[in-house]
PDB file of N, CA and C in Angstrom:
ATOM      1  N   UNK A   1      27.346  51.657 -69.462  1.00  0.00           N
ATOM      2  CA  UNK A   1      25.912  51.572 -69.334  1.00  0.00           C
ATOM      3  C   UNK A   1      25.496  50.124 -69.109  1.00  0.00           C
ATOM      4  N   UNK A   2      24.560  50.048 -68.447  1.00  0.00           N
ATOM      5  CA  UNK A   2      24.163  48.969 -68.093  1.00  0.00           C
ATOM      6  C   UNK A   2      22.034  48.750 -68.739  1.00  0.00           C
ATOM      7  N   UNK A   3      22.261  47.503 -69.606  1.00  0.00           N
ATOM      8  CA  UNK A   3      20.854  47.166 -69.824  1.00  0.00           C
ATOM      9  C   UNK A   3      20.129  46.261 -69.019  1.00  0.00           C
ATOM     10  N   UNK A   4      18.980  46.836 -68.754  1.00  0.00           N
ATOM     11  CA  UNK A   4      18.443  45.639 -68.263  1.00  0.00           C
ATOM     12  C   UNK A   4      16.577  45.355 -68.851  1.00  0.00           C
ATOM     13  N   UNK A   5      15.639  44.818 -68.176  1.00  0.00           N
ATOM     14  CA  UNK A   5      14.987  44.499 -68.616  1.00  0.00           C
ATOM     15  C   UNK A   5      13.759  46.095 -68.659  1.00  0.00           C
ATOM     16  N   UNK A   6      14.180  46.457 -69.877  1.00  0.00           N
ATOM     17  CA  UNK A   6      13.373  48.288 -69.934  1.00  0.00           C
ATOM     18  C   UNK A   6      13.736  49.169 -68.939  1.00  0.00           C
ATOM     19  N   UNK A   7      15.083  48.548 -68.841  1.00  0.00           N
ATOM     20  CA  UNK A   7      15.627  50.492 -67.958  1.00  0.00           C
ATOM     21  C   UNK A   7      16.825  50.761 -68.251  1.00  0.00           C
ATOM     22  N   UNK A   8      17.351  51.747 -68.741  1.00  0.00           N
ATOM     23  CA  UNK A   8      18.529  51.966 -68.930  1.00  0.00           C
ATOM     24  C   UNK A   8      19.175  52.332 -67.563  1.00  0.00           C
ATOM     25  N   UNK A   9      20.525  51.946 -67.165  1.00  0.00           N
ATOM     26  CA  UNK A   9      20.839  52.753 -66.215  1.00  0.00           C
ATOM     27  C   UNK A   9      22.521  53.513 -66.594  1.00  0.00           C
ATOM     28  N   UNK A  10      22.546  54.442 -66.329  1.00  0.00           N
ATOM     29  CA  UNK A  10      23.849  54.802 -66.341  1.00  0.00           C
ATOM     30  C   UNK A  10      24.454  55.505 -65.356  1.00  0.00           C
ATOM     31  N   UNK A  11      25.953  55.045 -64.916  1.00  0.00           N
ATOM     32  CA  UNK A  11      26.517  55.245 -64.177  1.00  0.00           C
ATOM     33  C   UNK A  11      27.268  56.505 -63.388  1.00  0.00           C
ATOM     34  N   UNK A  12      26.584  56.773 -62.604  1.00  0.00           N
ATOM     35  CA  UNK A  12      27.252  58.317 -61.731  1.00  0.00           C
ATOM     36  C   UNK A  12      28.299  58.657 -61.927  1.00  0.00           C
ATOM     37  N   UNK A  13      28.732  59.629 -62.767  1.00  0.00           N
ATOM     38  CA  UNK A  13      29.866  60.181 -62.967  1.00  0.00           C
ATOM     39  C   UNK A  13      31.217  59.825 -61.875  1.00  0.00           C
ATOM     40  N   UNK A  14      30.657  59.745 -60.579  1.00  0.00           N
ATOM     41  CA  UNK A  14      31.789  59.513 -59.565  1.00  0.00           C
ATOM     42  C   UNK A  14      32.247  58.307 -59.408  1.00  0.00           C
ATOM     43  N   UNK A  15      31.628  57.306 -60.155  1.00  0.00           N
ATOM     44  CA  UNK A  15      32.288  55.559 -60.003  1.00  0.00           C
ATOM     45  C   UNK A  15      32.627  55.287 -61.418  1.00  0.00           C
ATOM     46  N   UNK A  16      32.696  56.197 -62.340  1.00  0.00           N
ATOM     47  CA  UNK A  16      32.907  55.666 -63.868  1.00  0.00           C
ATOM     48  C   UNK A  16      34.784  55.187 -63.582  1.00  0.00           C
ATOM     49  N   UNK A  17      35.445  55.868 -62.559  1.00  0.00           N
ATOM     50  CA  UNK A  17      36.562  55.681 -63.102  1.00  0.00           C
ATOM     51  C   UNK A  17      37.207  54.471 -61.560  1.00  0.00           C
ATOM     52  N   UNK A  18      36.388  53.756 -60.831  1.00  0.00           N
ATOM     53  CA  UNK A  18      36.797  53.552 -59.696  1.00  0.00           C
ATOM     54  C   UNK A  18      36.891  52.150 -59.833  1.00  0.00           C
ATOM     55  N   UNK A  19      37.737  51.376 -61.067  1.00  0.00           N
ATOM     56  CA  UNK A  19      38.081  50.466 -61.563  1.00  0.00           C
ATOM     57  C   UNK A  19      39.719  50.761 -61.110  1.00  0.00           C
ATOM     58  N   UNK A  20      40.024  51.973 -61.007  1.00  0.00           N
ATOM     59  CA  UNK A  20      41.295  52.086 -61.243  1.00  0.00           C
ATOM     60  C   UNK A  20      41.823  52.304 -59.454  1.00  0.00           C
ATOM     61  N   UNK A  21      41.272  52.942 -58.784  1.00  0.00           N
ATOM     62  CA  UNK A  21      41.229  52.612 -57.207  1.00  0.00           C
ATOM     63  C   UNK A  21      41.136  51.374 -56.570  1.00  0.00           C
ATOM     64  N   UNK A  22      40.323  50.911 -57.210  1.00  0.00           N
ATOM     65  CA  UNK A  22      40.405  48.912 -57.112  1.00  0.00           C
ATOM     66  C   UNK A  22      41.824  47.977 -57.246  1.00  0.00           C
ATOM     67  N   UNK A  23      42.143  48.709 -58.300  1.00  0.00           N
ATOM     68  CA  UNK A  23      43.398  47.937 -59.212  1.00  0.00           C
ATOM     69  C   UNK A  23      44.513  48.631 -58.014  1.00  0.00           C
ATOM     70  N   UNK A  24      44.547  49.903 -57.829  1.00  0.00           N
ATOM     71  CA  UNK A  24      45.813  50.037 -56.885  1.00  0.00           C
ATOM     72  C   UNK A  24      45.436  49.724 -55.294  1.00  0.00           C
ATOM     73  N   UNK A  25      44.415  49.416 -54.780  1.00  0.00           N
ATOM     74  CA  UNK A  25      44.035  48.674 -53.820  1.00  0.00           C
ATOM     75  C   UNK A  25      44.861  47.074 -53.861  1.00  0.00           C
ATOM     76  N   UNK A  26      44.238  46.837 -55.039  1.00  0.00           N
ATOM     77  CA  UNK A  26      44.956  45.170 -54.945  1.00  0.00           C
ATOM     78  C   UNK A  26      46.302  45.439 -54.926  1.00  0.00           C
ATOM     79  N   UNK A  27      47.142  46.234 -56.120  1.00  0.00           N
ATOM     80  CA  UNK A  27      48.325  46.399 -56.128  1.00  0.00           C
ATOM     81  C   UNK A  27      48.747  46.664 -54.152  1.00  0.00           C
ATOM     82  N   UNK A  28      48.499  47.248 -53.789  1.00  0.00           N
ATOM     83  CA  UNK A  28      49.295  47.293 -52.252  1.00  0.00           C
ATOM     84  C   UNK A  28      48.691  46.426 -51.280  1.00  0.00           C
ATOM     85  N   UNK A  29      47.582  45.649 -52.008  1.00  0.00           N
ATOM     86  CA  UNK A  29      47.359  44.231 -51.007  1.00  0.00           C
ATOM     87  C   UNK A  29      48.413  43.031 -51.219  1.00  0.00           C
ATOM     88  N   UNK A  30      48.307  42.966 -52.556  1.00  0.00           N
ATOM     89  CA  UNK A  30      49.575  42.219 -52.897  1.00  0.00           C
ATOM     90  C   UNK A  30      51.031  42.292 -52.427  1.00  0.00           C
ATOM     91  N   UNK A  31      51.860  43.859 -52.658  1.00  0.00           N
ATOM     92  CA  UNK A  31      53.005  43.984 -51.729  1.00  0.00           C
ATOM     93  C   UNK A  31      52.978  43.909 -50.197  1.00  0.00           C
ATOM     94  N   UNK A  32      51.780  44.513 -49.632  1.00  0.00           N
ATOM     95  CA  UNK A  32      51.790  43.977 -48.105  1.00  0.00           C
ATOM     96  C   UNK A  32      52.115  42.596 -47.894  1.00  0.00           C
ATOM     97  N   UNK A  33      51.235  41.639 -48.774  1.00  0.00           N
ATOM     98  CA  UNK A  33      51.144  40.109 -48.272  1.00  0.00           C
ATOM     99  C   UNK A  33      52.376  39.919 -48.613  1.00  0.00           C
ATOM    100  N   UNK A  34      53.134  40.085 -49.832  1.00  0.00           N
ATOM    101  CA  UNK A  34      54.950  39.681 -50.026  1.00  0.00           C
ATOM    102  C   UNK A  34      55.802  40.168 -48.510  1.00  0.00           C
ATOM    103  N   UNK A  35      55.463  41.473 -48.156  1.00  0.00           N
ATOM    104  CA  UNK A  35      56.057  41.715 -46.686  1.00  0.00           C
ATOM    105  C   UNK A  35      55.900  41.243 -45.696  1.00  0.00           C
ATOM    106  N   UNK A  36      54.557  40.710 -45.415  1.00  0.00           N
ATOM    107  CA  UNK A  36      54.094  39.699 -44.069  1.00  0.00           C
ATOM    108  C   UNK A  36      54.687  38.360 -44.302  1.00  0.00           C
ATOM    109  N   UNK A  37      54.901  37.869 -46.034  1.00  0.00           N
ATOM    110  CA  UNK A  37      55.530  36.803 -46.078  1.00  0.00           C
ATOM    111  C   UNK A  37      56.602  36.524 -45.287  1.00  0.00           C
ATOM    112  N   UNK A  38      57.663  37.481 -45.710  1.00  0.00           N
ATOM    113  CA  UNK A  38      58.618  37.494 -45.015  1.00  0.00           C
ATOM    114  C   UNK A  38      58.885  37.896 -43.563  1.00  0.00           C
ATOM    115  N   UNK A  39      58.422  38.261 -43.048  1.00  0.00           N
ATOM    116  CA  UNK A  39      58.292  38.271 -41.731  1.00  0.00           C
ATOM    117  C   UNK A  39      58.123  37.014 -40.583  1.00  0.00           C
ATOM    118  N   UNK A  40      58.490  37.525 -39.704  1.00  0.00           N
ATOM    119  CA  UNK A  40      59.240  35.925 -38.809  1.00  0.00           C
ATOM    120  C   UNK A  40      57.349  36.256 -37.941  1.00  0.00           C
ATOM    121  N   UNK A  41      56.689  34.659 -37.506  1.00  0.00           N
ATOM    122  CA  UNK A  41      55.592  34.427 -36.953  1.00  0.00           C
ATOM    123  C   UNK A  41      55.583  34.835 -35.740  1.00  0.00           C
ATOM    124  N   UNK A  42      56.689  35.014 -34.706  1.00  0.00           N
ATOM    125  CA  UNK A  42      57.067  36.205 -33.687  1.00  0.00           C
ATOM    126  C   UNK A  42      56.345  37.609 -33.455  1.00  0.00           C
ATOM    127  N   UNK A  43      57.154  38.077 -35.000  1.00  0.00           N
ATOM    128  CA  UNK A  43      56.400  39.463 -34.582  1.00  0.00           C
ATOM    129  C   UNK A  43      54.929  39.668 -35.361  1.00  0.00           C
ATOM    130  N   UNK A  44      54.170  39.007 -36.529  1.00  0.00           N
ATOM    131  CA  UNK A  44      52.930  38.759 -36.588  1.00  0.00           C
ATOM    132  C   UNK A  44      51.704  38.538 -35.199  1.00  0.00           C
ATOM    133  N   UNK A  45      52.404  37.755 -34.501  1.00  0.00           N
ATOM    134  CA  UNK A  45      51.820  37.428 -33.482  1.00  0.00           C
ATOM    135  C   UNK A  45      51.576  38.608 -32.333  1.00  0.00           C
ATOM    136  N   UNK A  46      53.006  38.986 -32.047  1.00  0.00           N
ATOM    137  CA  UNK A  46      52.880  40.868 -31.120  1.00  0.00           C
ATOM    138  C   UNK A  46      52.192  41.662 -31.682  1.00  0.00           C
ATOM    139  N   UNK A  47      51.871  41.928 -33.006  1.00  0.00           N
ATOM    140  CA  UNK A  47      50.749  43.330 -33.236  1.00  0.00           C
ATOM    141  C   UNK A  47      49.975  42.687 -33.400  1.00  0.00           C
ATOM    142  N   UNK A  48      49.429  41.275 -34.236  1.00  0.00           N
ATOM    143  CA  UNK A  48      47.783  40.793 -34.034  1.00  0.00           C
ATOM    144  C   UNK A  48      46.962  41.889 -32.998  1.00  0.00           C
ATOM    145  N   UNK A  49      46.947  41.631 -31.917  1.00  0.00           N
ATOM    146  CA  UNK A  49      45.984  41.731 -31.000  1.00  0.00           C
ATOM    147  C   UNK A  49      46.010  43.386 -31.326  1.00  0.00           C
ATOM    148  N   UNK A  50      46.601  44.180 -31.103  1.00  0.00           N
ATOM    149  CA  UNK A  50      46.530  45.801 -31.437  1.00  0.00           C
ATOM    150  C   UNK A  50      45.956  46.134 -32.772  1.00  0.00           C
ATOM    151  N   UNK A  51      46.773  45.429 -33.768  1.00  0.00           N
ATOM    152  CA  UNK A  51      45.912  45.469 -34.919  1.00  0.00           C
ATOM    153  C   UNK A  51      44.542  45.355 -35.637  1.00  0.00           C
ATOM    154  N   UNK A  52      44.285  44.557 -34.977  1.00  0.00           N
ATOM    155  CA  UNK A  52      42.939  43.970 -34.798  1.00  0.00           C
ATOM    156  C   UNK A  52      41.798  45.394 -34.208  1.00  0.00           C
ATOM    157  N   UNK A  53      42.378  45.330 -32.652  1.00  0.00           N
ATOM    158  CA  UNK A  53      41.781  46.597 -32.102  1.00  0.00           C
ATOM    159  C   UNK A  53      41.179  47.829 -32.938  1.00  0.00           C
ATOM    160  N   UNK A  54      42.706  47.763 -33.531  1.00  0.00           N
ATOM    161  CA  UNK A  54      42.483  49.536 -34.196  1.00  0.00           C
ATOM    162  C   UNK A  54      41.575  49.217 -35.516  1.00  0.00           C
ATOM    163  N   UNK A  55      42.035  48.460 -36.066  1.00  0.00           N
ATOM    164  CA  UNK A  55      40.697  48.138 -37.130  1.00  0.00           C
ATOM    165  C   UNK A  55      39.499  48.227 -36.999  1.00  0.00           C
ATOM    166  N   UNK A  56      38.847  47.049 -35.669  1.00  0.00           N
ATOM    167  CA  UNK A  56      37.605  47.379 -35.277  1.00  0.00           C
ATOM    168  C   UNK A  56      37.248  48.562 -34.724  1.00  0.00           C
ATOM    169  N   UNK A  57      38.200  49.469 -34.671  1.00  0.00           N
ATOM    170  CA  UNK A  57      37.974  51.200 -34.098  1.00  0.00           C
ATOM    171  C   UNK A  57      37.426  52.208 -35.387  1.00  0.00           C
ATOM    172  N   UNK A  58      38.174  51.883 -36.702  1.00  0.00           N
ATOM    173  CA  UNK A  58      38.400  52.242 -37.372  1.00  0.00           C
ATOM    174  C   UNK A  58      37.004  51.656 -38.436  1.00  0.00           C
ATOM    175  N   UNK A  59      36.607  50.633 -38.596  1.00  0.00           N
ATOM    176  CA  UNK A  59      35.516  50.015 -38.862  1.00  0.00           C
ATOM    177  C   UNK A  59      34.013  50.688 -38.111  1.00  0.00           C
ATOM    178  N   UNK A  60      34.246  51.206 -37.004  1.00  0.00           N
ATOM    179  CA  UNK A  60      33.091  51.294 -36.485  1.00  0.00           C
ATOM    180  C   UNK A  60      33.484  52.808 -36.687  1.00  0.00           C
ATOM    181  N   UNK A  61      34.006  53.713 -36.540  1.00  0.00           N
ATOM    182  CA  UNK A  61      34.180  55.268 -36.969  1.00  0.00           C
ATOM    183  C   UNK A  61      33.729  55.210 -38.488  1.00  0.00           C
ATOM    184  N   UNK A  62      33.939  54.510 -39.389  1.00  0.00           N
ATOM    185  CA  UNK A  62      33.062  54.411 -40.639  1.00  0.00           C
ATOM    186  C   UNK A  62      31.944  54.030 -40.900  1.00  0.00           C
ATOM    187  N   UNK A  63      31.750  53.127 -40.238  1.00  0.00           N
ATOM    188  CA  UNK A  63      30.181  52.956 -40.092  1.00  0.00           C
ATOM    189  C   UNK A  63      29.263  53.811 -39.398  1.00  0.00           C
ATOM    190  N   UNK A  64      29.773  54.414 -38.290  1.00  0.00           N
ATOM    191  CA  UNK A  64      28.899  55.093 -37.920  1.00  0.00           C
ATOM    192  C   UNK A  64      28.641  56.716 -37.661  1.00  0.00           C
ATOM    193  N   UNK A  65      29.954  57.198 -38.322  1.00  0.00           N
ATOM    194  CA  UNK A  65      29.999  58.436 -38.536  1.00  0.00           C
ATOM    195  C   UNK A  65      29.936  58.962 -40.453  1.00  0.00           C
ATOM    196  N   UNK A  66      30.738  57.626 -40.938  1.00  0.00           N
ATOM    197  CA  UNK A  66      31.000  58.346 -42.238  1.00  0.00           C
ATOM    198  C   UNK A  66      29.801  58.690 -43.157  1.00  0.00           C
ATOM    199  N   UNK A  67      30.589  58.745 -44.485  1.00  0.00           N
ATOM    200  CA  UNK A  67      29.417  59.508 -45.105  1.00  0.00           C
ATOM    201  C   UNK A  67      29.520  58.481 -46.895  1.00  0.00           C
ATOM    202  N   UNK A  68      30.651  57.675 -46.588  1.00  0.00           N
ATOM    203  CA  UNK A  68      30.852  56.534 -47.915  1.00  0.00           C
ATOM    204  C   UNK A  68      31.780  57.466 -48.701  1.00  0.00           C
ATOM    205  N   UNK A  69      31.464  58.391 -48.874  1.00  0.00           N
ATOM    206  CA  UNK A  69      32.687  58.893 -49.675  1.00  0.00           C
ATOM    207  C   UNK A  69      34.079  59.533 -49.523  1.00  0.00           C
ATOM    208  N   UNK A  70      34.591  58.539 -47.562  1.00  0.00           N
ATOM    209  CA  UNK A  70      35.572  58.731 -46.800  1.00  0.00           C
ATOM    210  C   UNK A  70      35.960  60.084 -46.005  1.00  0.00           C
ATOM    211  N   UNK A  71      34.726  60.884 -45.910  1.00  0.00           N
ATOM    212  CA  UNK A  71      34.599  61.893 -45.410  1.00  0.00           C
ATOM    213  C   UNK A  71      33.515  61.855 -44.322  1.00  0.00           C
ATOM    214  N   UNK A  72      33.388  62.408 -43.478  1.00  0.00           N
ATOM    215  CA  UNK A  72      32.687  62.448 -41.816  1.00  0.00           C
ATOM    216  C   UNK A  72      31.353  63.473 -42.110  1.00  0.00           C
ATOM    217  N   UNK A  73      30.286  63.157 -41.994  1.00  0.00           N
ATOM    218  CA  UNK A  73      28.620  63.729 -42.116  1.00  0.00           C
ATOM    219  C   UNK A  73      28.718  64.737 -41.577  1.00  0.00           C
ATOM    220  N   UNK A  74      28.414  65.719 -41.316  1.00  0.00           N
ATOM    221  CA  UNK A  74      28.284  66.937 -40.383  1.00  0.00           C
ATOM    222  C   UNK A  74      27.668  66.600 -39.301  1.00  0.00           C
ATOM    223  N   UNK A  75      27.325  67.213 -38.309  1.00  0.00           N
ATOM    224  CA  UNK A  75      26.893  66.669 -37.257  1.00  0.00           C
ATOM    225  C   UNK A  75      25.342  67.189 -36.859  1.00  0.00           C
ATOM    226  N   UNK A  76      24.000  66.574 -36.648  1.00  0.00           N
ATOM    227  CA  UNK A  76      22.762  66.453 -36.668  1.00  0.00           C
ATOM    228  C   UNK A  76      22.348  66.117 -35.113  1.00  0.00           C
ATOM    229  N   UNK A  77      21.833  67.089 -34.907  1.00  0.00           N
ATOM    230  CA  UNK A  77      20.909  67.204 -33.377  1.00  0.00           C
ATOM    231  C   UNK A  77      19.156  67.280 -33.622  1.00  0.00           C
ATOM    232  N   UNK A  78      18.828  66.343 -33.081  1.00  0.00           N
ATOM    233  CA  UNK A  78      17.434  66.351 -32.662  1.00  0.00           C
ATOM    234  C   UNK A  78      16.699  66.496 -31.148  1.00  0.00           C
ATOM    235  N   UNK A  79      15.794  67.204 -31.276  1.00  0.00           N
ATOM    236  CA  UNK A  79      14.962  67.019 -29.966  1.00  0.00           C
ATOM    237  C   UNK A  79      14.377  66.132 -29.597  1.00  0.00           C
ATOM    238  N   UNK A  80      14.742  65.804 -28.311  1.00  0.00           N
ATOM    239  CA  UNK A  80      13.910  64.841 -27.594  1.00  0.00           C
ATOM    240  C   UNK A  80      13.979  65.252 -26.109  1.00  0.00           C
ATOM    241  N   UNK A  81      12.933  64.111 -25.397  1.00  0.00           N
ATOM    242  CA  UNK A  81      12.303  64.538 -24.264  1.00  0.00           C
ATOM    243  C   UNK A  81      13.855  64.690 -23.223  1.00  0.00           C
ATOM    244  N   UNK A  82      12.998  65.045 -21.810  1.00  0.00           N
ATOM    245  CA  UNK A  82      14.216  65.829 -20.956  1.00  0.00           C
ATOM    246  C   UNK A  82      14.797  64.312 -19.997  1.00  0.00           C
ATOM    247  N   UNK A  83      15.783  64.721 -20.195  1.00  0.00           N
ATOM    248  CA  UNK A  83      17.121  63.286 -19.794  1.00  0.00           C
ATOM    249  C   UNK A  83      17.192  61.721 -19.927  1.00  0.00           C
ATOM    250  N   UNK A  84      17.345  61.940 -21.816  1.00  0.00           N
ATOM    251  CA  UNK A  84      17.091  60.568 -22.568  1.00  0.00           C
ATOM    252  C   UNK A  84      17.902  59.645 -21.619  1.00  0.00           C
ATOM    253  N   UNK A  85      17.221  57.839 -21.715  1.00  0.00           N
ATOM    254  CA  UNK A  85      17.835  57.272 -20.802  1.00  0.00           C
ATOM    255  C   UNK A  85      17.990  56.184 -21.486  1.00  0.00           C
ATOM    256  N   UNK A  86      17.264  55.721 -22.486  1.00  0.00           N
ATOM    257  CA  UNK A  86      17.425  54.645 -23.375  1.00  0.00           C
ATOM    258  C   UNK A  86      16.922  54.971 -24.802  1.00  0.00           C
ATOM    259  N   UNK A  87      18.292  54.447 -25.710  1.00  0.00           N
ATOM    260  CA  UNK A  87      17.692  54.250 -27.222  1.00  0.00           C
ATOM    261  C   UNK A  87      16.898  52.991 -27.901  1.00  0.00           C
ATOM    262  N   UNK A  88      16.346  53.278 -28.828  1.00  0.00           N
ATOM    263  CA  UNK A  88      15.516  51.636 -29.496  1.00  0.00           C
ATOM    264  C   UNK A  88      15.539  52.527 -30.725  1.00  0.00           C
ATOM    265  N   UNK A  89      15.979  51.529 -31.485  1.00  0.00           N
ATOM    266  CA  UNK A  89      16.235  51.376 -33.125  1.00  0.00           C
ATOM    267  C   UNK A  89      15.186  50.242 -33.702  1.00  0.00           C
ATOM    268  N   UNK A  90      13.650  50.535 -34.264  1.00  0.00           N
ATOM    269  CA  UNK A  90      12.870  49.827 -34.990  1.00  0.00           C
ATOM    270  C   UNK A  90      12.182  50.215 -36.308  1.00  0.00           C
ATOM    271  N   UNK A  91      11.614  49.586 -36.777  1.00  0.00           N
ATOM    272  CA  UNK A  91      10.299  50.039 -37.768  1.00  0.00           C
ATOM    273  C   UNK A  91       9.336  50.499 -37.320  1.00  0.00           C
ATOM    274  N   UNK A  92       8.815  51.436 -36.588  1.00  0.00           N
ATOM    275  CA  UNK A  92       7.534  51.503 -36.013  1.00  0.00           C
ATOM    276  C   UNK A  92       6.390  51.708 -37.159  1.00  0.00           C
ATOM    277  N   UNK A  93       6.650  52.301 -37.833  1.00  0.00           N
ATOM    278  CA  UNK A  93       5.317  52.808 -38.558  1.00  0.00           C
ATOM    279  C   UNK A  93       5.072  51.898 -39.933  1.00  0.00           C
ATOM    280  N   UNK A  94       5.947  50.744 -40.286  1.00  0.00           N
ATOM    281  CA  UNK A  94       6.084  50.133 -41.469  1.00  0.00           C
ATOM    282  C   UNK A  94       6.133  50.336 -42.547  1.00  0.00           C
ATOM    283  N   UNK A  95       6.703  51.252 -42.581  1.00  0.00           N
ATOM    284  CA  UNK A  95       7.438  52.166 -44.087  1.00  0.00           C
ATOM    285  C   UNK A  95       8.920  51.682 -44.301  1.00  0.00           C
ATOM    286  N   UNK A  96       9.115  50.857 -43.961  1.00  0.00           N
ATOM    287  CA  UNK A  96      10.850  50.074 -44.099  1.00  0.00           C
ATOM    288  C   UNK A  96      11.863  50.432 -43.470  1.00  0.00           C
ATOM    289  N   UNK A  97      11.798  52.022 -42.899  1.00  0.00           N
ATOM    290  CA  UNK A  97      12.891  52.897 -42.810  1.00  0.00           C
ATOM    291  C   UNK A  97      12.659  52.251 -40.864  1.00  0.00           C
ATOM    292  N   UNK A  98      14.164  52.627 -40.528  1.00  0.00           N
ATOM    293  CA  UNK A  98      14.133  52.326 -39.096  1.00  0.00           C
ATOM    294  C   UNK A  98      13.704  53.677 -38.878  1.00  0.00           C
ATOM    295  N   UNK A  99      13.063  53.827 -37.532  1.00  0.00           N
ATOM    296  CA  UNK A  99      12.877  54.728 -37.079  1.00  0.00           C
ATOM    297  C   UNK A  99      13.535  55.056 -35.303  1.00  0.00           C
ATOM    298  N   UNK A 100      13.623  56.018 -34.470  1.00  0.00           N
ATOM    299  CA  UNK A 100      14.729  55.866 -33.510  1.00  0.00           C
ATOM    300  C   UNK A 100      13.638  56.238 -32.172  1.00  0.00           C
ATOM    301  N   UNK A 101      13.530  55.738 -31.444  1.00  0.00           N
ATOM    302  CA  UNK A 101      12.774  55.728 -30.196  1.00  0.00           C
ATOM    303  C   UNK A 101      13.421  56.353 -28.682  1.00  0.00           C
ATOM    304  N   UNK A 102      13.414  57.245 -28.023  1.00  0.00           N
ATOM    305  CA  UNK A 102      14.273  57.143 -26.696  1.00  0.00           C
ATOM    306  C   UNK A 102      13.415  56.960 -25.669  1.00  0.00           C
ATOM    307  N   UNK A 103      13.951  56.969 -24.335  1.00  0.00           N
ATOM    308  CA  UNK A 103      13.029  56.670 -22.798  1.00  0.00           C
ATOM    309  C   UNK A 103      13.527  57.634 -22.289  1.00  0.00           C
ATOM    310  N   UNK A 104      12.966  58.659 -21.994  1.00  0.00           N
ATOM    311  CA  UNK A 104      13.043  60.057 -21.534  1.00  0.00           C
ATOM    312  C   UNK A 104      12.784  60.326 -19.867  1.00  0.00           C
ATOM    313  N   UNK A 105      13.881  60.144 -19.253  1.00  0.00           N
ATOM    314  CA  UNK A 105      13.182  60.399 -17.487  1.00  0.00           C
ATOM    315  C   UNK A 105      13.026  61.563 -17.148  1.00  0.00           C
ATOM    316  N   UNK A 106      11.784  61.795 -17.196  1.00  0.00           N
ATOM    317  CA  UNK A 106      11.268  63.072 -16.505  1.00  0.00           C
ATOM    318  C   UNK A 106      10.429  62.778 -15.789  1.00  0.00           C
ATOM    319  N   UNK A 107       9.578  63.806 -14.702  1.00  0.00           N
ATOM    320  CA  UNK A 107       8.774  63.521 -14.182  1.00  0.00           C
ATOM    321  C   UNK A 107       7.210  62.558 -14.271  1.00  0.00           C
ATOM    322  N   UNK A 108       7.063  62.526 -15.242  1.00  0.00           N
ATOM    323  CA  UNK A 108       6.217  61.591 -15.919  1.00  0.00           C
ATOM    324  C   UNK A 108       6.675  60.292 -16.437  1.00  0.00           C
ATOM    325  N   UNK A 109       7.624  60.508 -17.062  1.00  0.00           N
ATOM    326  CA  UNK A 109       8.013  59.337 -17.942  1.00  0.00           C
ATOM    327  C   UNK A 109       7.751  59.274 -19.331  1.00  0.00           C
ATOM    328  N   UNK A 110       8.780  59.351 -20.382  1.00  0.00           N
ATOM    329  CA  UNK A 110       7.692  59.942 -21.598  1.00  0.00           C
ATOM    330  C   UNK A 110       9.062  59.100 -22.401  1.00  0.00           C
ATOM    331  N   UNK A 111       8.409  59.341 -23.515  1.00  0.00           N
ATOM    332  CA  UNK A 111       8.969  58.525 -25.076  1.00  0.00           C
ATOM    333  C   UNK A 111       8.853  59.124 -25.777  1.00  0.00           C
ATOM    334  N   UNK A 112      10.046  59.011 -26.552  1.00  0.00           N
ATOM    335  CA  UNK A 112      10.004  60.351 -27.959  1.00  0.00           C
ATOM    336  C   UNK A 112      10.357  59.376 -29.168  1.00  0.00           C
ATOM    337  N   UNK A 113       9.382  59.669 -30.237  1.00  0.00           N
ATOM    338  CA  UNK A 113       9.954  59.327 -31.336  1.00  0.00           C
ATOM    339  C   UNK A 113      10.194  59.998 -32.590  1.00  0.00           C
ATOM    340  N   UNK A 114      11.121  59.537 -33.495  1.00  0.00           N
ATOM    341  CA  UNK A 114      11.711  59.886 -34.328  1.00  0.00           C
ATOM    342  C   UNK A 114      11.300  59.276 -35.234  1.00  0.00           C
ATOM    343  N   UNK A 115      10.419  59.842 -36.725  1.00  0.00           N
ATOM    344  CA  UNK A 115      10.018  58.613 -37.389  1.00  0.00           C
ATOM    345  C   UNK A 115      11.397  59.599 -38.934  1.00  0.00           C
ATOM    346  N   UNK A 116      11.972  58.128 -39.571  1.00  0.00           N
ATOM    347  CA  UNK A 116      12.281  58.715 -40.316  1.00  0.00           C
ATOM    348  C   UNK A 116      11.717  59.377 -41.934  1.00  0.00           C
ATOM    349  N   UNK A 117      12.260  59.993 -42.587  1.00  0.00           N
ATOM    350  CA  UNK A 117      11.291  60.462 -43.712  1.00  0.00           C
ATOM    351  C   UNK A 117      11.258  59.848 -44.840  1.00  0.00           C
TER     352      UNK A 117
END
């Protein structure tokens, strides 16, 4: 539990124990780095660049699909106007929340927005 100034807060059953996921995180950060130790600067150097890649692949599939608790969101369709052509990500209405904008080519020309809730 955590005090603070007139609020109690206590902790979500699902992180009470994620001290211990931490600890074996470090534990196999630690044996990796003993293995890269030893390794000749040769072959460090040949997977860099791939490595790297797949990370930032792998970084952006979590960010922008996941759900934080290493599992993938279901998948969410909205309507918008007929043959979106551009997105915009802002605040429009100043409620904090971004809200999602598209440029819709149709015969007119039209804009759809998405305010979030």
């Amino acid at each position: 539990m955590v005090y603070s100034a007139g609020q109690l807060d206590v902790p979500d059953s699902k992180v009470t124990g994620v001290w211990r996921m931490q600890l074996l995180w470090l534990g196999m950060s630690l044996f990796a780095m003993l293995i890269l130790l030893r390794m000749q600067v040769r072959w460090l150097e040949w997977i860099a660049a791939p490595a790297y890649v797949l990370s930032l692949g792998l970084l952006a599939a979590t960010l922008v699909i996941g759900t934080g608790a290493g599992t993938f969101a279901p998948q969410q369709r909205f309507a918008v106007g007929n043959n979106p052509r551009a997105v915009a990500v802002a605040d429009v209405n100043g409620d904090g929340a971004l809200d999602v904008m598209t440029a819709n080519r149709t015969v007119g020309d039209s804009l759809s927005l998405l305010l979030q809730r």
